[in-house]
Protein backbone atom coordinates (compact mmCIF):
# COMPACT_ATOMS: atom_id res chain seq x y z
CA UNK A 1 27.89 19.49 33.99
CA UNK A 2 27.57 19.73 37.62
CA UNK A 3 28.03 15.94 38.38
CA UNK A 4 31.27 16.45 35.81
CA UNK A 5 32.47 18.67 38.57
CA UNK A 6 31.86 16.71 41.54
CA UNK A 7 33.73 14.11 40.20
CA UNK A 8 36.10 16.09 39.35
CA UNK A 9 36.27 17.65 42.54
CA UNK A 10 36.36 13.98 44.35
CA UNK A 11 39.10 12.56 42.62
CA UNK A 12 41.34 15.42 42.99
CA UNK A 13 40.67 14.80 47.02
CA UNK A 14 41.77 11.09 46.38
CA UNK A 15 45.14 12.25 44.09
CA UNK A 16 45.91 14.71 46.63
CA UNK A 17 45.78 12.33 49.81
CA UNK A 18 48.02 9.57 48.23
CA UNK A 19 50.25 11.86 46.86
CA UNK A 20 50.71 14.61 48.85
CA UNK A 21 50.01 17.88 46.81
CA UNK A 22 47.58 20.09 47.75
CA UNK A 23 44.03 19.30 46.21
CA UNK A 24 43.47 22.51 44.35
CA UNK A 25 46.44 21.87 42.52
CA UNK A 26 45.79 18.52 41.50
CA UNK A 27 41.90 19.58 40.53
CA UNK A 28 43.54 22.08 38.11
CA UNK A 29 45.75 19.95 36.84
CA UNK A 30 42.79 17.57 36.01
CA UNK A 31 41.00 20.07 34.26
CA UNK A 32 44.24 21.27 32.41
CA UNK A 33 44.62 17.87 31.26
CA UNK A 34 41.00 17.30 30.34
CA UNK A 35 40.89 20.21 28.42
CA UNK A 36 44.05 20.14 26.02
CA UNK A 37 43.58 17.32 22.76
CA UNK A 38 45.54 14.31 24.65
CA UNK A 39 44.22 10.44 23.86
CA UNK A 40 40.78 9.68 26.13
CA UNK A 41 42.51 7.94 29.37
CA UNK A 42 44.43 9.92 32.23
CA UNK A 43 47.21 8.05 34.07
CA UNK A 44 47.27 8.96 37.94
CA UNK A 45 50.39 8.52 39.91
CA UNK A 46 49.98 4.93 41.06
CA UNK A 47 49.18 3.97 37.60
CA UNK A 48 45.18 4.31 37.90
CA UNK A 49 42.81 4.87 34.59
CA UNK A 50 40.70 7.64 34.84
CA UNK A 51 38.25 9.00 32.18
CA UNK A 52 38.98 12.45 30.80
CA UNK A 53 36.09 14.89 31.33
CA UNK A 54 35.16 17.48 28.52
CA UNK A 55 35.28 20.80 30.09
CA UNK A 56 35.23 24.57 28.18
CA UNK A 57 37.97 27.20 27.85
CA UNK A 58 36.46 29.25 30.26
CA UNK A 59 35.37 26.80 32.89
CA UNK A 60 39.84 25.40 32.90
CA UNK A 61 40.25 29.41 32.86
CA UNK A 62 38.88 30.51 36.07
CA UNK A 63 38.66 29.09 39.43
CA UNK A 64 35.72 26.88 40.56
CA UNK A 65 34.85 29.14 43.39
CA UNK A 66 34.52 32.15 41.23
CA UNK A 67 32.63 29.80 38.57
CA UNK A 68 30.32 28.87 41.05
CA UNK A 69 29.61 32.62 41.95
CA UNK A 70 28.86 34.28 38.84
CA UNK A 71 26.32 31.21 38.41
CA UNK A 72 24.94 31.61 41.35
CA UNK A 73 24.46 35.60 40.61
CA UNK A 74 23.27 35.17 37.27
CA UNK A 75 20.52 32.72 38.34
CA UNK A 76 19.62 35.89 40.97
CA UNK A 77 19.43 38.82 39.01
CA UNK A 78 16.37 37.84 36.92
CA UNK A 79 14.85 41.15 35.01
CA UNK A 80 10.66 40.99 34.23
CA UNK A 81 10.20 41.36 30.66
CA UNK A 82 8.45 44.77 31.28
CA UNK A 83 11.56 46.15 32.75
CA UNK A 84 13.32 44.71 29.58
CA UNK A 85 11.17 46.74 27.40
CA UNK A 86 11.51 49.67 29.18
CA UNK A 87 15.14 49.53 29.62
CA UNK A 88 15.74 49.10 25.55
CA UNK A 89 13.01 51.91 25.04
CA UNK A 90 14.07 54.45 27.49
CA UNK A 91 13.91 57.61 25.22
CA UNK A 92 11.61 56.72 21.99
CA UNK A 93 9.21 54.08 21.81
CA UNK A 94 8.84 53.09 18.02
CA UNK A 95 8.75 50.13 15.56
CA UNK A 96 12.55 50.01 15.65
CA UNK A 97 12.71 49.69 19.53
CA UNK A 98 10.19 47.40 19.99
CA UNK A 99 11.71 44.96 16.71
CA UNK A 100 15.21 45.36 19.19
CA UNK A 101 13.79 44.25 22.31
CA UNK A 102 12.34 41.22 20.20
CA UNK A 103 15.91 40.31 19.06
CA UNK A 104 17.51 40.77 22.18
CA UNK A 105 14.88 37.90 23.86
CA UNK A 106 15.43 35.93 20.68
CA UNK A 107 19.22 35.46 20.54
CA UNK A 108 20.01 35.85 24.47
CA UNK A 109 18.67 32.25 24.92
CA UNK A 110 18.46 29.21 21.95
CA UNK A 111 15.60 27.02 23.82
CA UNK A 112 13.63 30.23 24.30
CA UNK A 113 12.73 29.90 27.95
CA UNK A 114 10.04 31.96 29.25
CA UNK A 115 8.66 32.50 25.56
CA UNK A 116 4.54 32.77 26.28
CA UNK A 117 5.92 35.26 29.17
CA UNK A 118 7.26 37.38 27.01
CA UNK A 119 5.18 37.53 24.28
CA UNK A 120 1.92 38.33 26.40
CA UNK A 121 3.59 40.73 27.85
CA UNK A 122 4.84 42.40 23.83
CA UNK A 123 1.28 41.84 23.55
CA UNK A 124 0.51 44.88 26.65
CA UNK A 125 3.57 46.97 24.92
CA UNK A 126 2.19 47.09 21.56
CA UNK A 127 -0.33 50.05 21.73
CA UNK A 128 2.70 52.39 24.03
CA UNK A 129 5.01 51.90 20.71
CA UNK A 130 2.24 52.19 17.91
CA UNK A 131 2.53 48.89 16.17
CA UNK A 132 -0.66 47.25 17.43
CA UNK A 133 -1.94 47.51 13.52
CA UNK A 134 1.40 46.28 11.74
CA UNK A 135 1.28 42.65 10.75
CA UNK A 136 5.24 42.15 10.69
CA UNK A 137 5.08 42.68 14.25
CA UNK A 138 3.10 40.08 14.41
CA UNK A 139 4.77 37.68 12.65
CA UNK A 140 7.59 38.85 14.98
CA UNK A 141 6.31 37.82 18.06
CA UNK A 142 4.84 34.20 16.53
CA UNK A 143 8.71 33.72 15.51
CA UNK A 144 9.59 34.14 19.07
CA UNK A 145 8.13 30.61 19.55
CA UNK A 146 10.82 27.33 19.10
CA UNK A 147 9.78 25.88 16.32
CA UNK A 148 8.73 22.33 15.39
CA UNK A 149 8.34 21.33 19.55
CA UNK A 150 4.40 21.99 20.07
CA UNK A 151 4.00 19.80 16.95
CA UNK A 152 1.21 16.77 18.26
CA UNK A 153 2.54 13.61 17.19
CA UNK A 154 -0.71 11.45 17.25
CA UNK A 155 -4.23 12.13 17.00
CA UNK A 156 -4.30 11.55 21.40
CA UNK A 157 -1.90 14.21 21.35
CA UNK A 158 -4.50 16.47 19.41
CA UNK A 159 -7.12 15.43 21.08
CA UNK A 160 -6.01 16.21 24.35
CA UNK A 161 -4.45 19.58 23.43
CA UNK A 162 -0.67 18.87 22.95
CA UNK A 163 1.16 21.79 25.21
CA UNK A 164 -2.09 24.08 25.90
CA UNK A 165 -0.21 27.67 27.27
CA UNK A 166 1.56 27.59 24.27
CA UNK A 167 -1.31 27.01 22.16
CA UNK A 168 -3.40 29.64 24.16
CA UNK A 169 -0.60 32.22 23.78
CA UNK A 170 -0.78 31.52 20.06
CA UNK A 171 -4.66 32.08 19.69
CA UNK A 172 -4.25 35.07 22.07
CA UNK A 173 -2.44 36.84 19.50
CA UNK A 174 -4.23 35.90 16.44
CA UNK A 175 -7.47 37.22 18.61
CA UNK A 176 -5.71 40.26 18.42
CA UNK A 177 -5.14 40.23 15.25
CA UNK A 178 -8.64 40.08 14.62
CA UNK A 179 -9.83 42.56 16.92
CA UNK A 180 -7.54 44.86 15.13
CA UNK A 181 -8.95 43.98 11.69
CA UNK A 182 -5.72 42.25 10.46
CA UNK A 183 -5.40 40.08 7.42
CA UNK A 184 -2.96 37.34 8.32
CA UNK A 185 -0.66 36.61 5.44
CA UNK A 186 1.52 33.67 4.01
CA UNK A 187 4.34 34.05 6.42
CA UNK A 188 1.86 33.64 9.40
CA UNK A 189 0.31 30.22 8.26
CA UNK A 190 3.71 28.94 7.73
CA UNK A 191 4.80 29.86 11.46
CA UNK A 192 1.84 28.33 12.80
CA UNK A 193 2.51 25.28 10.65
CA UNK A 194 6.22 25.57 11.86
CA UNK A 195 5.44 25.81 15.48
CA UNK A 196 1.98 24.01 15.79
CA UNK A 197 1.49 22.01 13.53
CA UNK A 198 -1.42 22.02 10.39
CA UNK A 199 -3.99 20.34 13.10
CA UNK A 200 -3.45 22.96 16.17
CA UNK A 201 -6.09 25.09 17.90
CA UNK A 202 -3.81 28.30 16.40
CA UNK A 203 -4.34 26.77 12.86
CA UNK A 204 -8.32 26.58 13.34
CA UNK A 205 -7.96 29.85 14.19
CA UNK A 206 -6.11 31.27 11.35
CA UNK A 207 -8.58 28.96 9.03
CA UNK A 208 -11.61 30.89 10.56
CA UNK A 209 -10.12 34.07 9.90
CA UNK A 210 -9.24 33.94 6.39
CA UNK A 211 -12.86 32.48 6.10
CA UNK A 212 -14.83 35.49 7.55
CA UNK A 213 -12.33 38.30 6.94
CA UNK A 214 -12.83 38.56 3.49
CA UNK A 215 -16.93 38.37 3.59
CA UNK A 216 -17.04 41.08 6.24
CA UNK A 217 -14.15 43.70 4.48
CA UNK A 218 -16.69 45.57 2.39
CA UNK A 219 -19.78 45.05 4.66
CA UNK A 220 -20.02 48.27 5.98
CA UNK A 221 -21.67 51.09 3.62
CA UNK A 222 -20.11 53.70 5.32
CA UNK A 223 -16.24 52.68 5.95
CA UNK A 224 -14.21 55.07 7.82
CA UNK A 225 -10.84 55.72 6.89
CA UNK A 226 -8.07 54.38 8.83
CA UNK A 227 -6.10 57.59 9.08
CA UNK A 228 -8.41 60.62 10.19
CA UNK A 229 -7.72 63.88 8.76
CA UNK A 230 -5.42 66.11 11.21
CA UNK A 231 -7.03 69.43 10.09
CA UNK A 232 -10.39 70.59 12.33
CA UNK A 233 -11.68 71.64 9.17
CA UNK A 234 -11.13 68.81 6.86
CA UNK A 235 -12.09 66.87 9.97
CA UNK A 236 -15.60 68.41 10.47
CA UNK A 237 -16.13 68.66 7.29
CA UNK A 238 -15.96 64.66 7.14
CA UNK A 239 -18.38 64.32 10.20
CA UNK A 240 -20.63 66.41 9.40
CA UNK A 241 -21.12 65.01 5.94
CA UNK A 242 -20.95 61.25 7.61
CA UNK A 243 -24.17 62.72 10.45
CA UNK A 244 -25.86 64.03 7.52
CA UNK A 245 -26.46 60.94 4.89
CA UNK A 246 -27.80 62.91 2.23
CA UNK A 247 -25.90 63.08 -1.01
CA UNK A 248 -27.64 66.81 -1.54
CA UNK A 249 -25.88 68.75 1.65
CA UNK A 250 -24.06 70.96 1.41
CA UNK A 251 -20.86 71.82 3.89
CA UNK A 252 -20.16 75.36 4.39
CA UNK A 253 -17.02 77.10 6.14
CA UNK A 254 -18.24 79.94 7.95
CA UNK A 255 -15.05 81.00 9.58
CA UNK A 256 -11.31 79.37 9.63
CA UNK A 257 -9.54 78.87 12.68
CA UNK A 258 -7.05 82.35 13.05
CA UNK A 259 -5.57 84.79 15.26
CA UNK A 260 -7.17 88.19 15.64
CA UNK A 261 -5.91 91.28 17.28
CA UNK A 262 -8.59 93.35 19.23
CA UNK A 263 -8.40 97.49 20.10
CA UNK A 264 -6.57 97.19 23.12
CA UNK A 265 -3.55 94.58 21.52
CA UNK A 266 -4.65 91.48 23.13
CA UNK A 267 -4.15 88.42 20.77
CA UNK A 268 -7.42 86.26 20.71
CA UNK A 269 -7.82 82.73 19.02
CA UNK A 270 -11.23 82.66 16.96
CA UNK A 271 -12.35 78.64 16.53
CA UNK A 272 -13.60 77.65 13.09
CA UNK A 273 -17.03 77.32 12.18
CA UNK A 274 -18.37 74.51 9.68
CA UNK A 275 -22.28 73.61 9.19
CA UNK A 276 -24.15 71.19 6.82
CA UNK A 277 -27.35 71.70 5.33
CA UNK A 278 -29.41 70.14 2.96
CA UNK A 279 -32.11 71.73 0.69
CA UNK A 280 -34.70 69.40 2.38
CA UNK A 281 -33.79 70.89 5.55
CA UNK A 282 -34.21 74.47 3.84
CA UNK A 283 -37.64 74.36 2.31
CA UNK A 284 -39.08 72.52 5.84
CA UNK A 285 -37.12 75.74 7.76
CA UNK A 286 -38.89 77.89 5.08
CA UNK A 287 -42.24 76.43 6.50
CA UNK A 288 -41.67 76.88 9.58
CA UNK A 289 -44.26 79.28 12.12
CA UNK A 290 -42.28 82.13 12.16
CA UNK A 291 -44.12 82.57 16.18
CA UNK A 292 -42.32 79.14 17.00
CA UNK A 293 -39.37 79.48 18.31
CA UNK A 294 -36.05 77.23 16.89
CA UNK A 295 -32.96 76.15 19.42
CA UNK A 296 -29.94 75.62 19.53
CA UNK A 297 -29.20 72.50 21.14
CA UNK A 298 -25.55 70.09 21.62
CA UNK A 299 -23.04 69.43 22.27
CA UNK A 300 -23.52 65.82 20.97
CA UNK A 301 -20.60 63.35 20.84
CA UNK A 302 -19.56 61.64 17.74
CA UNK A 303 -16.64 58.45 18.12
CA UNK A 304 -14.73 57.97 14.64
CA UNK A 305 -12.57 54.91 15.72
CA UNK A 306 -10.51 56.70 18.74
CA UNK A 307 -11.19 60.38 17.97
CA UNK A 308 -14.16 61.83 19.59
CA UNK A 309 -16.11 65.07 18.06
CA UNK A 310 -18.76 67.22 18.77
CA UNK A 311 -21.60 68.68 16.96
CA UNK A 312 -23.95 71.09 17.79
CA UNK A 313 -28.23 70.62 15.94
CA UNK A 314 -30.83 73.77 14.98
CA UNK A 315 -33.94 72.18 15.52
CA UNK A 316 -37.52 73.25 16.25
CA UNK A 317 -40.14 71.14 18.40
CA UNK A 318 -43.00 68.72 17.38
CA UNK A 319 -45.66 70.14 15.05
CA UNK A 320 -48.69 69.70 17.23
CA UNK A 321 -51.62 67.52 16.34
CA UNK A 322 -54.09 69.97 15.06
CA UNK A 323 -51.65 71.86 12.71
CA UNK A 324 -50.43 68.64 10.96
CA UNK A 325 -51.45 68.73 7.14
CA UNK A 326 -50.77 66.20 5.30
CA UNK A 327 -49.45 66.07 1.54
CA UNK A 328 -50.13 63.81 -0.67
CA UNK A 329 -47.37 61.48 -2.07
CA UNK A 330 -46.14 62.71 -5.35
CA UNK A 331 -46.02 59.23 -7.38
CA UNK A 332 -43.03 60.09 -9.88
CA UNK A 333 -40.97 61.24 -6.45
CA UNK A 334 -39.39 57.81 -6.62
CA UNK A 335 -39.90 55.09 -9.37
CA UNK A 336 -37.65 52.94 -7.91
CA UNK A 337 -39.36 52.91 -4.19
CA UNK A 338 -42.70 54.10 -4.44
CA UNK A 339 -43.40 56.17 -1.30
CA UNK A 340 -47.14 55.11 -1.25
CA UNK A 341 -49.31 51.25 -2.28
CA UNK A 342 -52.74 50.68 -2.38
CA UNK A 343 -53.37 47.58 -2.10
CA UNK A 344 -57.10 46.16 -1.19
CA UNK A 345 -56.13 42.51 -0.04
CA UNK A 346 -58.71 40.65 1.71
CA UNK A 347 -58.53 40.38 5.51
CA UNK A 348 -59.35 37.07 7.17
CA UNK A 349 -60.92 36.78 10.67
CA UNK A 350 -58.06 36.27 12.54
CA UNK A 351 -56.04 39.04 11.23
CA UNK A 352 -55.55 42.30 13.28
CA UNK A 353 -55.76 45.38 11.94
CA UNK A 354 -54.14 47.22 14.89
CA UNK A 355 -50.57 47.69 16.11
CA UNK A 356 -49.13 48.30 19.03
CA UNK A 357 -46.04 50.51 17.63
CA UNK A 358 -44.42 52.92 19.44
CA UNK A 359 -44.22 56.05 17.63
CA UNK A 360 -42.13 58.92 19.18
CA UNK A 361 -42.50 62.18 17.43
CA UNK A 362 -39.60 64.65 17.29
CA UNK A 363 -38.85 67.86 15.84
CA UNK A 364 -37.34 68.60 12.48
CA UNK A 365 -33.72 69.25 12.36
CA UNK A 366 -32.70 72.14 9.89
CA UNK A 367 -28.96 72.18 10.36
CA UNK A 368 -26.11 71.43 12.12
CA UNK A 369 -22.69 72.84 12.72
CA UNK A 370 -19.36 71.78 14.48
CA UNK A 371 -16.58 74.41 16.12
CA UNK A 372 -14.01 73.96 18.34
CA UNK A 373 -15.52 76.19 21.13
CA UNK A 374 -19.11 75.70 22.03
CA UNK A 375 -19.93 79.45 23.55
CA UNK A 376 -22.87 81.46 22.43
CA UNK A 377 -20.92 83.66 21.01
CA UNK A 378 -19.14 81.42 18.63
CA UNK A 379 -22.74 79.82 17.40
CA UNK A 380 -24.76 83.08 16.84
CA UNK A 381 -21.26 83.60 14.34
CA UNK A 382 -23.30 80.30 13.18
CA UNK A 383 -27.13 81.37 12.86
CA UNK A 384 -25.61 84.55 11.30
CA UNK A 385 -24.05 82.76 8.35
CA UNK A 386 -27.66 80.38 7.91
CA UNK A 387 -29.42 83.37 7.20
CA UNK A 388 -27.89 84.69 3.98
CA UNK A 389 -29.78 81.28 2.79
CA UNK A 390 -32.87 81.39 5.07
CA UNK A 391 -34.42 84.40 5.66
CA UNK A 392 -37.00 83.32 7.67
CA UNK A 393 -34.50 83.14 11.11
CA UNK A 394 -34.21 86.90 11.15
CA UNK A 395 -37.78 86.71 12.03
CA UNK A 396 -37.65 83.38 14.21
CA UNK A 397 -36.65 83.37 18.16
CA UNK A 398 -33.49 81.34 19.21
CA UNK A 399 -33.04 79.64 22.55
CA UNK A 400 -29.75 78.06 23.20
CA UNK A 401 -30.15 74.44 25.41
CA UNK A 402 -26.18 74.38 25.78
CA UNK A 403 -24.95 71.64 28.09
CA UNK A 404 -21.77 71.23 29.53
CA UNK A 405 -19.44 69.74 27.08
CA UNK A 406 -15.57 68.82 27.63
CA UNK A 407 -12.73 71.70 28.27
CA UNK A 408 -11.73 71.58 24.95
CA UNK A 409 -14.91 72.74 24.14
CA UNK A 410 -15.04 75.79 26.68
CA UNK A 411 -13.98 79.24 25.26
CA UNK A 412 -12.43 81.71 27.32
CA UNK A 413 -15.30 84.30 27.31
CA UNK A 414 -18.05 81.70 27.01
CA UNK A 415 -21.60 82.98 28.34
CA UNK A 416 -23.12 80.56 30.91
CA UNK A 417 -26.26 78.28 30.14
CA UNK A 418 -28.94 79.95 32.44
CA UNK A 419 -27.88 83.50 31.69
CA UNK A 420 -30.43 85.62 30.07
CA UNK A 421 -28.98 87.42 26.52
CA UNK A 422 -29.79 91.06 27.18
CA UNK A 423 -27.46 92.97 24.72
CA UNK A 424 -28.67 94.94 21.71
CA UNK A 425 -27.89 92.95 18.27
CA UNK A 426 -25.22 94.41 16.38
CA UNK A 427 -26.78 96.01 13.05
CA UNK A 428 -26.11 93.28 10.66
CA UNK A 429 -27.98 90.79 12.91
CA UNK A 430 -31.75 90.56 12.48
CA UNK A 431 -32.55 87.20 14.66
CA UNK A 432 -33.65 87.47 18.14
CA UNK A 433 -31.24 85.69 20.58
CA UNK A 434 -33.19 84.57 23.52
CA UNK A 435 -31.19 81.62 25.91
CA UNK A 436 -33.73 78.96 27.72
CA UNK A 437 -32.86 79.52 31.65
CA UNK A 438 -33.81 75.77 32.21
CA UNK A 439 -32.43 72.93 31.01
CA UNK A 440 -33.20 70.60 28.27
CA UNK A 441 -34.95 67.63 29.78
CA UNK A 442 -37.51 66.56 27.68
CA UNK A 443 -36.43 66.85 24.12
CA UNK A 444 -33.92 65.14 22.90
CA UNK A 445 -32.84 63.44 19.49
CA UNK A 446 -31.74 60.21 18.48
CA UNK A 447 -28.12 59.42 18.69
């Protein structure tokens, strides 16, 4: 188009010297005459055969100079495809906003120029407008590539990985695909087909993950769901019960989140209260010295996909040594997995008979609990409620090892870990409330 113009542009200057008329005028004449639907030859003034140039509507329409401007501006202001997606999604960032700013990249240029760009950086904007789990996004962004171009023609061509940015930006996405546990569908292999052809690196990809997906879907014994509960109670309730692993448990509400008004008319927020216990974990707390003391001990961090909870253990330390009896192994416990074999096998000389095993001994836990405020306050609400169904803590001492947990966890009146409990207990209380000035260091529980 450009060497249309020059020529153009020259033979105008010739016209214009022989004849006279400003060159301008002839040059617009030319394109007048280039543009209308006369035969294929122009005839010049001293009888000279030119060849008529194809030129657009617009182009005869305006002046060159201007023409040459607005090219020269729109070649300047270029816009990073960040700014595009923030421009489209000013107010809301959704499904709908992100499909649009797709479709504007998509039809504002046919050869697609500056494709892999753009979709790595849709692939960095995905998790702002919450479609970093939806597969038609996906197959979205792999339409964004021209299709049937990347195609190797040859087996050197495949060999010697025809186009590689293109076919790195394709496995980039199906990675993240996968990472996101996404099951590609029949619209994806046919854009990969489409765009890369059935022997591309982004096919081997998609081949490997319909291989593995489906042997690893059900793998996991304890699946978590992929929408978490948005109540605190239906929320600990699911924790608590996914901690415990015993089919017996039982989850208790001890107090629902509500508003309370106190004497003087101040409005206070009480947090809700859930614990778990099993009936394992009340006959061992029904054995327990009664001179030992029990604590309170948390809070301990639980990740379910991207929500984090806390939970809060009663436990009581190591049995020592020399008060250690052991039972003996009921046989019709389990006839499945007998808890106990005596076998006399023969030992030959080489055979050792001792093991170097580490064995680290830890307390019994006898329940746990999970609130939304982590004061001492709030869990002696908690020990309360325990002993309607074990008696035994109204005779047991308490220590609280409370560490520092996040804000959300901090009450407004919470007591600080160090300080002493000194207060009477309130008449329907009967344990003894004593908090540990030092620190847990040495006990701890596996996590």
């Amino acid at each position: 188009m450009k060497c249309a113009r020059c020529l153009l542009k020259l033979q105008a200057l010739r016209l214009g010297a022989q004849s006279g008329r400003p060159a301008a005028a002839q040059y617009g004449a030319l394109l007048q005459t280039a543009s209308s639907s006369q035969p294929s030859l122009l005839h010049s003034t001293n009888d000279q055969v030119l060849r008529r140039f194809h030129g657009s509507p617009s182009f005869a329409s305006k002046p060159p100079v201007e023409f040459i401007r607005e090219e020269m501006k729109r070649d300047k202001t270029l816009v990073t495809h960040d700014d595009l997606f923030e421009r489209v999604a000013k107010d809301v960032k959704t499904k709908a906003t992100f499909n649009r700013v797709v479709d504007v990249f998509t039809k504002q240029d046919v050869r697609r120029r500056g494709h892999v760009e753009f979709i790595y950086a849709a692939l960095d904007k995905m998790a702002e407008f919450g479609v970093e789990r939806d597969l038609a996004v996906y197959n979205k962004l792999l339409d964004v590539f021209p299709k049937e171009v990347f195609v190797p023609r040859n087996y050197i061509q495949r060999m010697f990985n025809h186009y590689p940015r293109q076919q790195e930006c394709g496995v980039q996405l199906l990675e993240r695909m996968e990472n996101y546990g996404i099951m590609p569908n029949v619209e994806t292999k046919v854009l990969l087909v489409q765009i890369f052809g059935d022997k591309g690196h982004p096919m081997r990809k998609y081949q490997r993950i319909m291989y593995w997906f489906p042997k690893f879907k059900h793998i996991n014994p304890f699946p978590i769901p992929q929408h978490l509960p948005e109540d605190p109670v239906d929320l600990a309730r699911f924790s608590l019960a996914r901690i415990a692993g015993d089919q017996d448990a039982r989850v208790t509400v001890y107090q629902l989140p509500h508003t309370d008004i106190t004497e003087s008319g101040e409005e206070i927020i009480l947090p809700h209260i859930v614990g778990i216990q099993s009936p394992s974990q009340r006959e061992l707390l029904a054995q327990h010295n009664s001179s030992r003391p029990v604590f309170v001990e948390g809070p301990f961090p639980l990740w379910l996909k991207k929500k984090c909870v806390h939970y809060y253990i009663l436990r009581a330390d190591p049995v020592p040594p020399e008060e250690k009896v052991e039972e003996p192994y009921d046989p019709e416990r389990s006839l499945y997995y007998p808890l106990q074999l005596d076998f006399d096998f023969g030992r030959d000389l080489g055979e050792e008979e001792n093991f170097d095993v580490e064995d680290v001994d830890e307390g019994a836990v006898f329940a746990m609990c999970m609130t939304s405020q982590g004061d001492q306050a709030t869990l002696n609400q908690w020990i309360s409620g325990l002993q309607q169904n074990n008696p035994v803590l109204g005779r047991v001492p308490t220590l609280f090892r409370l560490e520092a947990g996040p804000k959300e966890l901090q009450g407004t009146d919470t007591h600080t870990t160090g300080q002493t409990h000194t207060e009477d207990t309130q008449p329907g209380e009967e344990a003894d409330v004593i908090v540990e000035e030092e620190p847990r260091r040495s006990h701890g529980m596996k996590q």
